[in-house]
PDB file of N, CA and C in Angstrom:
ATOM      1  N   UNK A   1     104.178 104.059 129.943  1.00  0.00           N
ATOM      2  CA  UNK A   1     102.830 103.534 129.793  1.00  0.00           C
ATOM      3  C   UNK A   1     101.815 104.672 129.941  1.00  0.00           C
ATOM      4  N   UNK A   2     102.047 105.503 130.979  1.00  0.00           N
ATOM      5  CA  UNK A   2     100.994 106.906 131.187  1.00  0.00           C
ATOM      6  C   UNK A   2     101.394 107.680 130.042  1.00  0.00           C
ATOM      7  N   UNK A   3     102.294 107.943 129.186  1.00  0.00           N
ATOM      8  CA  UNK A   3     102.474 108.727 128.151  1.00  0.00           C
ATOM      9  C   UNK A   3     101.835 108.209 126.895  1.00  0.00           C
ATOM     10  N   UNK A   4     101.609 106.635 127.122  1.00  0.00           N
ATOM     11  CA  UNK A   4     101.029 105.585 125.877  1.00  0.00           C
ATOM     12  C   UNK A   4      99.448 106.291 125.996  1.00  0.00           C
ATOM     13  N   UNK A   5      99.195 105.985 127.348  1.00  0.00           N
ATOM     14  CA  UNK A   5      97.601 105.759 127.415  1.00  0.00           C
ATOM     15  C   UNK A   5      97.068 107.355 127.159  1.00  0.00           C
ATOM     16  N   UNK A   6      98.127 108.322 127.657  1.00  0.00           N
ATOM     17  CA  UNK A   6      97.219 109.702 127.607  1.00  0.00           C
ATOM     18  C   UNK A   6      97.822 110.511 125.840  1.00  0.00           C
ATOM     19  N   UNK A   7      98.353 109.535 125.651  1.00  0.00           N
ATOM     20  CA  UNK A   7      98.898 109.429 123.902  1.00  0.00           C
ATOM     21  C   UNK A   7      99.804 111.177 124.008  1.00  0.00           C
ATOM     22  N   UNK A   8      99.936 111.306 125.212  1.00  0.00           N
ATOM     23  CA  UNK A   8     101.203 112.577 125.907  1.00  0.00           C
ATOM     24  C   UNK A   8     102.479 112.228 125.416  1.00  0.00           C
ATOM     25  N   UNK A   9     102.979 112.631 124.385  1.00  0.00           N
ATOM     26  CA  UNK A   9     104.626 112.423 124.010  1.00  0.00           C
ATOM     27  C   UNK A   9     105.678 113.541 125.193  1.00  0.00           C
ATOM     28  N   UNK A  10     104.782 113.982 125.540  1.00  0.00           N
ATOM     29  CA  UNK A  10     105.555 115.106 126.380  1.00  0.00           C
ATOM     30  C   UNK A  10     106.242 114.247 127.879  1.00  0.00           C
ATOM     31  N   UNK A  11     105.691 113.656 128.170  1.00  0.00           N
ATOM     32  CA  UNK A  11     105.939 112.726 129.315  1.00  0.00           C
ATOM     33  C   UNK A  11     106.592 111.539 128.964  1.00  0.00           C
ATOM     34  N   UNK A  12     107.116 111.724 128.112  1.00  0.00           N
ATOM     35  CA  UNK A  12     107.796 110.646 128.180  1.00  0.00           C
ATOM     36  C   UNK A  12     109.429 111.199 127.509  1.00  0.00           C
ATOM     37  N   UNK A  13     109.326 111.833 126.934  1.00  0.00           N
ATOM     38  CA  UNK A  13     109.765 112.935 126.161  1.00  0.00           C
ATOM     39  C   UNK A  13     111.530 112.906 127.079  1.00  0.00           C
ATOM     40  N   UNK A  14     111.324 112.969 128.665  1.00  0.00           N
ATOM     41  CA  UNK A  14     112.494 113.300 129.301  1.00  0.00           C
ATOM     42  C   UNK A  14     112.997 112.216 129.595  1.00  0.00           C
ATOM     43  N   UNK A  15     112.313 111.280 129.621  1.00  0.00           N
ATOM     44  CA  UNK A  15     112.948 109.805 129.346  1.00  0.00           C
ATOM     45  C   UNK A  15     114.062 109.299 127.907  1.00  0.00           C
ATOM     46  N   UNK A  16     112.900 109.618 126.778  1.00  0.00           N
ATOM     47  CA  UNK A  16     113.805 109.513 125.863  1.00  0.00           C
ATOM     48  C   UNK A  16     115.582 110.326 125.629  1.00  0.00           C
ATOM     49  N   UNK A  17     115.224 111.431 125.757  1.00  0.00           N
ATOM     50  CA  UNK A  17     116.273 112.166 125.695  1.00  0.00           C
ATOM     51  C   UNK A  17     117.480 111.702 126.364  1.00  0.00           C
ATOM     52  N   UNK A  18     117.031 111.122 127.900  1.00  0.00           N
ATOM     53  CA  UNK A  18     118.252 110.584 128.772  1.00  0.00           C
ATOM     54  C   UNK A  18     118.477 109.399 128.041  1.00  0.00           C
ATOM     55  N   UNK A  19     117.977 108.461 127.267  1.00  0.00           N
ATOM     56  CA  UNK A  19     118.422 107.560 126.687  1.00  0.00           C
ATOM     57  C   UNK A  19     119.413 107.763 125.704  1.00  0.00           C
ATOM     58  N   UNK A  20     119.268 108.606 124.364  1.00  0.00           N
ATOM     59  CA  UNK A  20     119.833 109.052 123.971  1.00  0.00           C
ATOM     60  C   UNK A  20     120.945 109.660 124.216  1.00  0.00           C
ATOM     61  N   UNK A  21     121.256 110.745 125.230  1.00  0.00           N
ATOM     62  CA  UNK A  21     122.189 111.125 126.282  1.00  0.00           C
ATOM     63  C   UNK A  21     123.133 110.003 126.338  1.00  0.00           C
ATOM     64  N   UNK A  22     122.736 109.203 127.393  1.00  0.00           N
ATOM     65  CA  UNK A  22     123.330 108.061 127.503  1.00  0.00           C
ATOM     66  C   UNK A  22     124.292 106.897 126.220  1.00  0.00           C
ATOM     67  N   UNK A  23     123.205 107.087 125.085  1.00  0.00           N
ATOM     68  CA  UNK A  23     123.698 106.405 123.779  1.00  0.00           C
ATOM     69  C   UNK A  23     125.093 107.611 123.449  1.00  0.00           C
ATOM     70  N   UNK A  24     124.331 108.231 123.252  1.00  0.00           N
ATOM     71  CA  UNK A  24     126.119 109.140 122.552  1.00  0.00           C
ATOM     72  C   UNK A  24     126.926 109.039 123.458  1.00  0.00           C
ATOM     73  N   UNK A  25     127.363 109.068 125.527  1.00  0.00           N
ATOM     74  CA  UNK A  25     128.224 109.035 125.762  1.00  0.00           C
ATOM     75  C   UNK A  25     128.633 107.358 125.561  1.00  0.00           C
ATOM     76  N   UNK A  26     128.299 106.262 125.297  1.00  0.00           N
ATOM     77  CA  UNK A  26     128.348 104.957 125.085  1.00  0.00           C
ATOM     78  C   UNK A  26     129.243 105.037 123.989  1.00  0.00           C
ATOM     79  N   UNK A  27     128.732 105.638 122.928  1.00  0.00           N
ATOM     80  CA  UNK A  27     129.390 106.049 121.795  1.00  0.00           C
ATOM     81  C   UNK A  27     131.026 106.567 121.488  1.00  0.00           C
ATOM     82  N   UNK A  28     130.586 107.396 122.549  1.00  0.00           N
ATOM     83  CA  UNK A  28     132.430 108.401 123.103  1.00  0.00           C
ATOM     84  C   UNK A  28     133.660 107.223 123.212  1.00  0.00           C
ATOM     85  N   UNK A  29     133.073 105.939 124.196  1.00  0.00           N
ATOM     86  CA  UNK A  29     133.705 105.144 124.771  1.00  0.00           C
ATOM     87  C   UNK A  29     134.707 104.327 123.503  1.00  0.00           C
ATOM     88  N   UNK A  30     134.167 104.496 122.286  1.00  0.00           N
ATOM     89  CA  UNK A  30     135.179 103.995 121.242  1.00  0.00           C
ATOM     90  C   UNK A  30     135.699 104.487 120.563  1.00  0.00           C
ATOM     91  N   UNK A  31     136.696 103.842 119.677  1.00  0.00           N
ATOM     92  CA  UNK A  31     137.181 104.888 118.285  1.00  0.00           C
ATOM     93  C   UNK A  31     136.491 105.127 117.328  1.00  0.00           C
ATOM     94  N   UNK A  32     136.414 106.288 117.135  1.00  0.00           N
ATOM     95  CA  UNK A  32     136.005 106.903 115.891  1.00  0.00           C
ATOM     96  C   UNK A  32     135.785 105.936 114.977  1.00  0.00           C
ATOM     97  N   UNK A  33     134.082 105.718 114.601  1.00  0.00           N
ATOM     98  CA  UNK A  33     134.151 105.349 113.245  1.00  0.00           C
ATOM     99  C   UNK A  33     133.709 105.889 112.146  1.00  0.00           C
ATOM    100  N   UNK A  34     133.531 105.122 111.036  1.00  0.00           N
ATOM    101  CA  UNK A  34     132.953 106.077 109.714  1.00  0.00           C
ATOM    102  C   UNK A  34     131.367 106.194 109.951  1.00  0.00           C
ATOM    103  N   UNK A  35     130.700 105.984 110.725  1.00  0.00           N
ATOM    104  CA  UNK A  35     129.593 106.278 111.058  1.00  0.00           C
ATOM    105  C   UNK A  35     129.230 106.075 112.618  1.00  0.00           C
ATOM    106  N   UNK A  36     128.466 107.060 113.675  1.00  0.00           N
ATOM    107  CA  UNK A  36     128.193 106.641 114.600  1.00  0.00           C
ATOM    108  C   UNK A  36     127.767 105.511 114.975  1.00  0.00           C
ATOM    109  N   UNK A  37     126.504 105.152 114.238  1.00  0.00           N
ATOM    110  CA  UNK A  37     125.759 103.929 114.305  1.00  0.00           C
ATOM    111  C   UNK A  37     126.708 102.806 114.002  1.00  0.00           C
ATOM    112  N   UNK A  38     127.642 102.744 113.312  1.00  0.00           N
ATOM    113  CA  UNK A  38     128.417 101.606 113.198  1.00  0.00           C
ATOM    114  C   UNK A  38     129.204 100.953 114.671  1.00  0.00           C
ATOM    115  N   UNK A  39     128.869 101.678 115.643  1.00  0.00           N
ATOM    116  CA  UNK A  39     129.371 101.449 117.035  1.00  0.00           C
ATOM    117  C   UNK A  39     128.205 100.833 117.508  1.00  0.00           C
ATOM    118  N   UNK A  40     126.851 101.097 117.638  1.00  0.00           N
ATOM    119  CA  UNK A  40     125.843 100.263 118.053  1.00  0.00           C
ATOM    120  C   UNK A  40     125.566  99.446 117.397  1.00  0.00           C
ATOM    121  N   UNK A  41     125.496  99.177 116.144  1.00  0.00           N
ATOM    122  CA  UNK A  41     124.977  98.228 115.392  1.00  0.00           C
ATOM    123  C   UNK A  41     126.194  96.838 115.620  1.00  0.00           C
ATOM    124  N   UNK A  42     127.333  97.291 115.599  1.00  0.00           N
ATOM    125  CA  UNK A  42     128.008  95.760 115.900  1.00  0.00           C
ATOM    126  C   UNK A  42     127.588  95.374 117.134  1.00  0.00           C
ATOM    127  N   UNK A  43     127.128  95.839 118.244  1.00  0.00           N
ATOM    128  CA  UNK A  43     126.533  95.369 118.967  1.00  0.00           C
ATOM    129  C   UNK A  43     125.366  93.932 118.774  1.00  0.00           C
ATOM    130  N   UNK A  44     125.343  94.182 117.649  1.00  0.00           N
ATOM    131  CA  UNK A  44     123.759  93.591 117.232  1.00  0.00           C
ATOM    132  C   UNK A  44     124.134  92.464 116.288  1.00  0.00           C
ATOM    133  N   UNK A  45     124.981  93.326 115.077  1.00  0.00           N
ATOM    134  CA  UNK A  45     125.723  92.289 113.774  1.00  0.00           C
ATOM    135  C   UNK A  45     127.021  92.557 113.505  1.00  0.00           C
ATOM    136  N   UNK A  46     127.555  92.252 114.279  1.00  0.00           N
ATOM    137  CA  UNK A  46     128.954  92.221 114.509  1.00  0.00           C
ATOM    138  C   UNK A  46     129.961  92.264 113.093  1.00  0.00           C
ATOM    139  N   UNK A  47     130.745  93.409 112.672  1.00  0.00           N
ATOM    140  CA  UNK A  47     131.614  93.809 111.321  1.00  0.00           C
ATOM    141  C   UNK A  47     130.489  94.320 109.914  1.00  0.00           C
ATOM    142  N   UNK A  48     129.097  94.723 110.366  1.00  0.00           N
ATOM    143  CA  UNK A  48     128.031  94.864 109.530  1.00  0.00           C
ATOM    144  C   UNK A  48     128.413  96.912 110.118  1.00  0.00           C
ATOM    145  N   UNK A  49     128.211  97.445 108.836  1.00  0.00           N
ATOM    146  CA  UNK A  49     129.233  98.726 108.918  1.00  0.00           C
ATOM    147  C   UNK A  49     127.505  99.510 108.729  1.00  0.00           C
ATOM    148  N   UNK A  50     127.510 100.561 108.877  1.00  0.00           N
ATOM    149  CA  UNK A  50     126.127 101.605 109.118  1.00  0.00           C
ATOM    150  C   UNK A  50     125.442 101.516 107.052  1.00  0.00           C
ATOM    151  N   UNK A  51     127.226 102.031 106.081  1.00  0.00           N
ATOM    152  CA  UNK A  51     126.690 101.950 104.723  1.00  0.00           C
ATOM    153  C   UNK A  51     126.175 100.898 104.318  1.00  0.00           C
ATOM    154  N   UNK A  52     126.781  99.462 104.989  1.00  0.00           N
ATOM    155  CA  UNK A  52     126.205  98.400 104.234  1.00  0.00           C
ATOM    156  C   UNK A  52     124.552  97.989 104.825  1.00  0.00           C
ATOM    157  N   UNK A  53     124.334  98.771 105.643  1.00  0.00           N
ATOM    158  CA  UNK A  53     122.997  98.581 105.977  1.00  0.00           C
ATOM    159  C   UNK A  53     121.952  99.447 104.998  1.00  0.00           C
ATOM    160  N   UNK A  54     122.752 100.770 104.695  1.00  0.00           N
ATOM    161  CA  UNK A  54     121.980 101.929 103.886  1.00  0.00           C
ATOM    162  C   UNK A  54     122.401 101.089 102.279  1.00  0.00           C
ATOM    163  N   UNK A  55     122.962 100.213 102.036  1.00  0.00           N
ATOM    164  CA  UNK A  55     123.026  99.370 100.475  1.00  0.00           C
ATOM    165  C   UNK A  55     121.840  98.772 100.500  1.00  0.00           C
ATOM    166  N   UNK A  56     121.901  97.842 101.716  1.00  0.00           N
ATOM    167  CA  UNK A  56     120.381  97.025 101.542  1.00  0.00           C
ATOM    168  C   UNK A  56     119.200  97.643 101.520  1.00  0.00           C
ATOM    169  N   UNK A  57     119.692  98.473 102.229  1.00  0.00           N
ATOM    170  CA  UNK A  57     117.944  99.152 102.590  1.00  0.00           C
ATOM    171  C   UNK A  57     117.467  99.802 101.069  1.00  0.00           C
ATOM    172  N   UNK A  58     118.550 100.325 100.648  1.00  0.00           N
ATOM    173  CA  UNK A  58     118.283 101.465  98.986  1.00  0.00           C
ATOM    174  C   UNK A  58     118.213 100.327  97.905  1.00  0.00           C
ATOM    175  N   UNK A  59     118.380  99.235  97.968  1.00  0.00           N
ATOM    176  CA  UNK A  59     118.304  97.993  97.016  1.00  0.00           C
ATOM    177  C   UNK A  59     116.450  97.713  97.242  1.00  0.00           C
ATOM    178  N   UNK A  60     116.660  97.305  98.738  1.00  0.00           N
ATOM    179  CA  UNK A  60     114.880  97.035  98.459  1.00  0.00           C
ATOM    180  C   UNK A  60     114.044  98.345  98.601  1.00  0.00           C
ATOM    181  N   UNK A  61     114.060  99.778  98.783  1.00  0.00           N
ATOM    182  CA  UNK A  61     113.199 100.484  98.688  1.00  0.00           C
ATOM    183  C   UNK A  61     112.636 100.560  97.404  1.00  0.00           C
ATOM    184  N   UNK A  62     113.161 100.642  96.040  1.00  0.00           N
ATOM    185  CA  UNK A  62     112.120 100.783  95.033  1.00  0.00           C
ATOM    186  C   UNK A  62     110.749  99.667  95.032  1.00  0.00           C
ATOM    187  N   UNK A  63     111.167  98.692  95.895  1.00  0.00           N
ATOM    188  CA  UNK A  63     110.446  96.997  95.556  1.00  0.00           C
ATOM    189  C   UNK A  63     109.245  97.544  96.851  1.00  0.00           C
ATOM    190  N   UNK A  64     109.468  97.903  98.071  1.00  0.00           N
ATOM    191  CA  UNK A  64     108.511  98.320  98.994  1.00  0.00           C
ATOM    192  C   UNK A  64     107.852  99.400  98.756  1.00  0.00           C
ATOM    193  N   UNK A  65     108.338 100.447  98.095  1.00  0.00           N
ATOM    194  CA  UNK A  65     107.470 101.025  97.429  1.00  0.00           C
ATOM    195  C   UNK A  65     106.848 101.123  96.436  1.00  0.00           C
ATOM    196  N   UNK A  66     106.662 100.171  95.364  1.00  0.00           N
ATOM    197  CA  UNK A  66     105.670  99.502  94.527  1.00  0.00           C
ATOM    198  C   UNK A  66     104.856  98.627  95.326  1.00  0.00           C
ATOM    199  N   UNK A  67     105.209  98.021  96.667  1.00  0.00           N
ATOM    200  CA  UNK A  67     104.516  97.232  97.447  1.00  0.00           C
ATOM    201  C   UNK A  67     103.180  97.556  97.872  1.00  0.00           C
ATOM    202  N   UNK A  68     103.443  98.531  98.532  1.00  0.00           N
ATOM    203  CA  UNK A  68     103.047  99.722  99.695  1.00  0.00           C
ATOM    204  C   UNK A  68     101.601 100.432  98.563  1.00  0.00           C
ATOM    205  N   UNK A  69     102.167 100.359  97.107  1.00  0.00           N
ATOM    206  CA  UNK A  69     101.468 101.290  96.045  1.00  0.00           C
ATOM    207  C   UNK A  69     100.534 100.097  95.633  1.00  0.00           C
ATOM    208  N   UNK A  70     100.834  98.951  95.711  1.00  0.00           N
ATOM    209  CA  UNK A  70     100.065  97.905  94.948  1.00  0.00           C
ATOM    210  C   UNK A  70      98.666  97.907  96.506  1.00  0.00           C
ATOM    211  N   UNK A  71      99.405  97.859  97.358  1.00  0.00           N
ATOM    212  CA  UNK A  71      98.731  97.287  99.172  1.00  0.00           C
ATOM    213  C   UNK A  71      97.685  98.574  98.718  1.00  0.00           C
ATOM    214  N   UNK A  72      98.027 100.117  98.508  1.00  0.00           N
ATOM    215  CA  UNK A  72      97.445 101.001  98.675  1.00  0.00           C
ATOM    216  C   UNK A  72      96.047 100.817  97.558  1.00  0.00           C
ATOM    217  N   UNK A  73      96.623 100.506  96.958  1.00  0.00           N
ATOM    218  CA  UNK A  73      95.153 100.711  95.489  1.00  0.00           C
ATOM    219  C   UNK A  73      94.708  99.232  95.402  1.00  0.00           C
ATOM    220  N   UNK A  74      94.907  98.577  96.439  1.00  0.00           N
ATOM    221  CA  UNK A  74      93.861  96.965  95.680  1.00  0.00           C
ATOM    222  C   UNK A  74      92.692  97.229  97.088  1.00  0.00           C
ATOM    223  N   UNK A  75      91.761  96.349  96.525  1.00  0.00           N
ATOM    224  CA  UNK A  75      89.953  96.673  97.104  1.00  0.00           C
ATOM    225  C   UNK A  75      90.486  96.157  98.383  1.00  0.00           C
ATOM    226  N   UNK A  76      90.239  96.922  99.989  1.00  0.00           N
ATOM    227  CA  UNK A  76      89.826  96.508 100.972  1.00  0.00           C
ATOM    228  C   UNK A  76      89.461  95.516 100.911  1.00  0.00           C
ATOM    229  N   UNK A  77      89.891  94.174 102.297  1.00  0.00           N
ATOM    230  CA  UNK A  77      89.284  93.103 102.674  1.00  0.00           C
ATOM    231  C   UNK A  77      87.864  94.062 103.800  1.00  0.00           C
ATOM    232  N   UNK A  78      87.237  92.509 104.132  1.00  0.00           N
ATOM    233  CA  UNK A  78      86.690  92.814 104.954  1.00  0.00           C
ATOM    234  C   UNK A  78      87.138  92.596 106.400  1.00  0.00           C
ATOM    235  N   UNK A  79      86.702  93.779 106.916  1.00  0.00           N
ATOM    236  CA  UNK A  79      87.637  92.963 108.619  1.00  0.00           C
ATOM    237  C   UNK A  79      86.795  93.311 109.605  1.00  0.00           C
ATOM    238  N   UNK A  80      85.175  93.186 109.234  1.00  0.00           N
ATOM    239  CA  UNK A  80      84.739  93.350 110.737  1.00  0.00           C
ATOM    240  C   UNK A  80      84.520  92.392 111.319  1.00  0.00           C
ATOM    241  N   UNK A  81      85.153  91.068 110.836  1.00  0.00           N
ATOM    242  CA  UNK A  81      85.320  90.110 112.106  1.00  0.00           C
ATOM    243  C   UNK A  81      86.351  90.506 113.296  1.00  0.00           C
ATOM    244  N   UNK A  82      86.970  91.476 112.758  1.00  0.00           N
ATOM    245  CA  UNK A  82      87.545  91.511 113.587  1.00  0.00           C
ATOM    246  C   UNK A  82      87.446  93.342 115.469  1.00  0.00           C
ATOM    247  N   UNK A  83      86.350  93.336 114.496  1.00  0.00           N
ATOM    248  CA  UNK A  83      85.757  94.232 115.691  1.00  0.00           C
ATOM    249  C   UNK A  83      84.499  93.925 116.329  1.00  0.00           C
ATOM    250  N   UNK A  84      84.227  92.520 116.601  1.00  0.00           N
ATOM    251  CA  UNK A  84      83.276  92.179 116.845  1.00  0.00           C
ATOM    252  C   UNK A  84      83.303  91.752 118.710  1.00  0.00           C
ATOM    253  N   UNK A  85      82.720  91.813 119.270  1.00  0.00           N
ATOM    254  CA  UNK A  85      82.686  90.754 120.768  1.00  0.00           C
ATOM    255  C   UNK A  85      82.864  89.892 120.693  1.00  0.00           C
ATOM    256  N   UNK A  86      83.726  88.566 120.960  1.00  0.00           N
ATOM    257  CA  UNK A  86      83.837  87.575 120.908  1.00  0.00           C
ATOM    258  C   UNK A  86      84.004  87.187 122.392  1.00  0.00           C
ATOM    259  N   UNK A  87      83.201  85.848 123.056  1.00  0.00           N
ATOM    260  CA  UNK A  87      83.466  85.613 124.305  1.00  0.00           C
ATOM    261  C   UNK A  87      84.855  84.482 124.213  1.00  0.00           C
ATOM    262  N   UNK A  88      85.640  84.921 125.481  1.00  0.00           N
ATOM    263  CA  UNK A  88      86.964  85.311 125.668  1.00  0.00           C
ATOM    264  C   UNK A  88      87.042  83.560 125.636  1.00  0.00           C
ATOM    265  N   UNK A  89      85.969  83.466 126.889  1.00  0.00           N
ATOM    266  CA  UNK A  89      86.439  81.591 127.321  1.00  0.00           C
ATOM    267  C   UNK A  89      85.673  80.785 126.362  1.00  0.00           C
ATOM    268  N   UNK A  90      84.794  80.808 125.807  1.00  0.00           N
ATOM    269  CA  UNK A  90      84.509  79.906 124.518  1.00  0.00           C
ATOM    270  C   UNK A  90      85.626  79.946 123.981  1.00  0.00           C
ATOM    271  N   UNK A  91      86.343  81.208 123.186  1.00  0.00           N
ATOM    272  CA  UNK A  91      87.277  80.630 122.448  1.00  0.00           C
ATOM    273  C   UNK A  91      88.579  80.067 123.410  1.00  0.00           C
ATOM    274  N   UNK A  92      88.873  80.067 124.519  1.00  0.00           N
ATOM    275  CA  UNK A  92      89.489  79.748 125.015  1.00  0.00           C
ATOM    276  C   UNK A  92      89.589  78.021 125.146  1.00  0.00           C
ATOM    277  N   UNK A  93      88.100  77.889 125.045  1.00  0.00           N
ATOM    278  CA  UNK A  93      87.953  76.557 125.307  1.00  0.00           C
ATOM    279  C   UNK A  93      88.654  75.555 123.794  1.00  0.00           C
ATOM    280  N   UNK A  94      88.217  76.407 122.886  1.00  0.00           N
ATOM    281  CA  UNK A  94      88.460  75.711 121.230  1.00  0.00           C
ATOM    282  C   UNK A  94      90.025  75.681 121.526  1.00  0.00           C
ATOM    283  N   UNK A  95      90.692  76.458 121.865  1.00  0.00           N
ATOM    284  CA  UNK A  95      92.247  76.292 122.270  1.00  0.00           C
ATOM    285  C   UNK A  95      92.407  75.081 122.758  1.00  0.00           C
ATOM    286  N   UNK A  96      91.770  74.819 123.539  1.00  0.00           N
ATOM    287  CA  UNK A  96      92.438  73.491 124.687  1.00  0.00           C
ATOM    288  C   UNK A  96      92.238  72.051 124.387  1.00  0.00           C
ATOM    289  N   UNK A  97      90.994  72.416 123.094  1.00  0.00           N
ATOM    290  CA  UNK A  97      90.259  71.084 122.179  1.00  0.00           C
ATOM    291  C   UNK A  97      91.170  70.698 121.292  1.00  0.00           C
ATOM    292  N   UNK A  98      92.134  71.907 120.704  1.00  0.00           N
ATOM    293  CA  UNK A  98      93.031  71.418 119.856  1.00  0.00           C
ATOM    294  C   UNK A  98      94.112  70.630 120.638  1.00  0.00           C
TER     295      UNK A  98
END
């Protein structure tokens, strides 16, 4: 959180690393597979292999990046409603009306 707020990557920096640390010896603990990540990820999606994740992902990248290109070049909304003061308990109150 002190590395968030002082936007310091350095402080936090020795944290990450021991995580990591930690992930590869986690890693050690099994057999060899055809990809590291295929040891954490069944964790998550169990017989879902590291390539078949890099299939999906390379199937929809041409489509997100026409996305991303369409998002980039169409006219700005407006959004300064949304930097405005708004009092907290009025709207709090419209919450409780619903």
């Amino acid at each position: 959180m002190e590395a968030r707020r002082k936007s310091d990557f350095s402080i936090f920096r020795p944290h990450l690393e021991k995580v990591v640390e930690l992930t590869h010896k986690y890693v050690s603990f099994f057999p060899p597979a055809d990809h590291p990540y295929d040891i954490l990820l069944d964790d998550y999606e169990p017989g879902m292999k590291t390539a078949d994740v890099k299939a999906i992902f390379d199937s929809l990248r041409p489509r997100q990046v026409e996305l991303i290109k369409q998002i980039t070049d169409a006219k700005q909304v407006k959004d300064s409603f949304l930097h405005k003061k708004y009092d907290e308990k009025k709207l709090l109150g419209l919450v409780w009306m619903w």
